[in-house]
Protein backbone atom coordinates (compact mmCIF):
# COMPACT_ATOMS: atom_id res chain seq x y z
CA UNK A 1 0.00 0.00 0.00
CA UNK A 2 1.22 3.27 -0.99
CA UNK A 3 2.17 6.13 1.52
CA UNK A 4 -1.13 8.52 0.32
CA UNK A 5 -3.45 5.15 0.56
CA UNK A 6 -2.51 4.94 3.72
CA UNK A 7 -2.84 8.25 4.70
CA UNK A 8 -6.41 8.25 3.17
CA UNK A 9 -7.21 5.13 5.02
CA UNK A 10 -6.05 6.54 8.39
CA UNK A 11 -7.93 9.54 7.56
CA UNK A 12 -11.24 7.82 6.67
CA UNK A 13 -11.10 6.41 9.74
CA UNK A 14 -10.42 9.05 12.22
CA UNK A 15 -13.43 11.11 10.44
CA UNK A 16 -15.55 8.18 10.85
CA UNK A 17 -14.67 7.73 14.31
CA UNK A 18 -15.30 11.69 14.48
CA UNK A 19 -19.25 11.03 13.70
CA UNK A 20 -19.77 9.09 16.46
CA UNK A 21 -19.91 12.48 18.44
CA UNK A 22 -16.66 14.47 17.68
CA UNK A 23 -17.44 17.78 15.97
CA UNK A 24 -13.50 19.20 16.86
CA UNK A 25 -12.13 16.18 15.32
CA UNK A 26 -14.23 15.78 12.46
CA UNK A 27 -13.23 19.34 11.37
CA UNK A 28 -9.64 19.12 12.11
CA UNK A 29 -9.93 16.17 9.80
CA UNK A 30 -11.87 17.62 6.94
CA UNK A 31 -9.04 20.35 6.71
CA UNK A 32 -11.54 22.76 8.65
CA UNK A 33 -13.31 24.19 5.96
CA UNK A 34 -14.79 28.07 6.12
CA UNK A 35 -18.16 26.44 5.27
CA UNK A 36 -18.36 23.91 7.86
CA UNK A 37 -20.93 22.27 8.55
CA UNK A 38 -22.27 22.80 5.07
CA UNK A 39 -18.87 21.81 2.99
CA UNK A 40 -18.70 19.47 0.21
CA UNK A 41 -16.17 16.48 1.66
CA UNK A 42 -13.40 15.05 0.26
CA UNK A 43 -14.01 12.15 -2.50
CA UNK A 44 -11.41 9.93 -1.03
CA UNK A 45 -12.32 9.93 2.45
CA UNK A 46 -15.59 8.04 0.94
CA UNK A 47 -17.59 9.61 3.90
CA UNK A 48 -20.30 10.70 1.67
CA UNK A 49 -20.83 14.25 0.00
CA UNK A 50 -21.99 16.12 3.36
CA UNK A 51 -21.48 15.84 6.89
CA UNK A 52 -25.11 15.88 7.14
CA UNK A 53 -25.41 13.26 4.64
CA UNK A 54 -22.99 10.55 6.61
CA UNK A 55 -24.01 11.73 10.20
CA UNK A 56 -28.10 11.14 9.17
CA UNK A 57 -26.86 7.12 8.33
CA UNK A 58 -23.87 6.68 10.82
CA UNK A 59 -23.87 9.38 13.87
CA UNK A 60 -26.19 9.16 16.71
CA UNK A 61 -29.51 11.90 17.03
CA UNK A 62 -26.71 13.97 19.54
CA UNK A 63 -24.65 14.86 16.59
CA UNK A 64 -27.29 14.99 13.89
CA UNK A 65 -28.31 17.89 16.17
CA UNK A 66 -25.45 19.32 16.75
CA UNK A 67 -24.83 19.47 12.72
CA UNK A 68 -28.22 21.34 12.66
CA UNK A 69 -27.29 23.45 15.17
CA UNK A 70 -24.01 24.63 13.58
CA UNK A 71 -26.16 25.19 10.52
CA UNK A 72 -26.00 22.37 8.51
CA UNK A 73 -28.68 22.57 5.63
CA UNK A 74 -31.43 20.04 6.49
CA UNK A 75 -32.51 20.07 2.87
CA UNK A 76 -29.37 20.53 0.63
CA UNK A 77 -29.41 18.98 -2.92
CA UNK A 78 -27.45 15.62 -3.29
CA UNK A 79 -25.97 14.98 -6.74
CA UNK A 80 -28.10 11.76 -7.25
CA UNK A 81 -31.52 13.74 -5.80
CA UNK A 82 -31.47 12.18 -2.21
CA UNK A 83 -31.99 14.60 -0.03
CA UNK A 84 -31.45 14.46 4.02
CA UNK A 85 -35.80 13.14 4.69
CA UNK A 86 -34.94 10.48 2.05
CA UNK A 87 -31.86 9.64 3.43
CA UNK A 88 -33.01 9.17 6.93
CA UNK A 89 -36.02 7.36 5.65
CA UNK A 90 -34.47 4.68 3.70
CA UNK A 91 -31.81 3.61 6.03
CA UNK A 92 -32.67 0.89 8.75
CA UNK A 93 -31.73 2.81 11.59
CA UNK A 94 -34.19 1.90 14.82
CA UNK A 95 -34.49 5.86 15.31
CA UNK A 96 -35.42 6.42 11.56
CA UNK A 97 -38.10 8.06 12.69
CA UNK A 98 -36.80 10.58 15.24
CA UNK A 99 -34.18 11.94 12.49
CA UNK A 100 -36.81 11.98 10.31
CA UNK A 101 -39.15 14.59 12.68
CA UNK A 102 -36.15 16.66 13.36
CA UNK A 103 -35.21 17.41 9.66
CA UNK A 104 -38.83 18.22 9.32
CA UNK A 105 -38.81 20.48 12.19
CA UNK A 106 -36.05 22.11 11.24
CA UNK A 107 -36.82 22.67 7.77
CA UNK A 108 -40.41 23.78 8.91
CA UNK A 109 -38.82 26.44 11.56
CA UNK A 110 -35.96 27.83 9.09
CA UNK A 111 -38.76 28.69 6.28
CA UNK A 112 -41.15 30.10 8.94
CA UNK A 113 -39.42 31.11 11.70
CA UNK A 114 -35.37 30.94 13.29
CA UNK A 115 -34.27 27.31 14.46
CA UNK A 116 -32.45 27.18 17.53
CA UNK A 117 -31.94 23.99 19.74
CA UNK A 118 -32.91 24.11 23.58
């Protein structure tokens, strides 16, 4: 394996490790982008296109919410037309359903009103 494989690899893994519930990591690995949470990630970390996007199927509610409260768009446009509702609903998590009423919520509050978690 070459020397930037394995970098990748190491690198895949600490930002999965990071959605588990580390937001400090997870940045610090993602090269902490200006548009964070919101940023497009790297191909080659194979984590998925947005932080939202791998959190929803990997990352328990905790950090789904902290995403949303950082800002992360609960209704961004994925290449292949799946966005974060579709996402949530299709995957076999047991608490498919709780993700799925807080990226309603939240999409609900930031058309009609500020979102803010309590």
């Amino acid at each position: 394996m070459t020397e930037y494989r394995r970098e990748v690899s190491r690198r895949h893994k600490r930002a999965h490790d990071a959605y588990r519930g580390d937001l400090n990591v997870l940045r610090e690995t993602l090269d902490d982008p200006p548009d964070f949470p919101n940023c497009r990630q790297p191909l080659e970390l194979a984590v998925g296109d947005h932080p939202l996007e791998y959190a929803i199927y990997w990352s328990p509610l905790a950090f789904i919410e902290q995403l949303i409260g950082l800002g992360a768009d609960s209704n961004y446009q994925h290449h292949a037309g799946f966005r974060p509702l579709i996402a949530a609903l299709s995957f076999g998590r047991p608490d498919k359903n709780e993700i799925s009423k807080l990226l309603l919520h939240v999409r609900y509050l930031r058309r009609f009103g500020e979102y803010r978690l309590t």
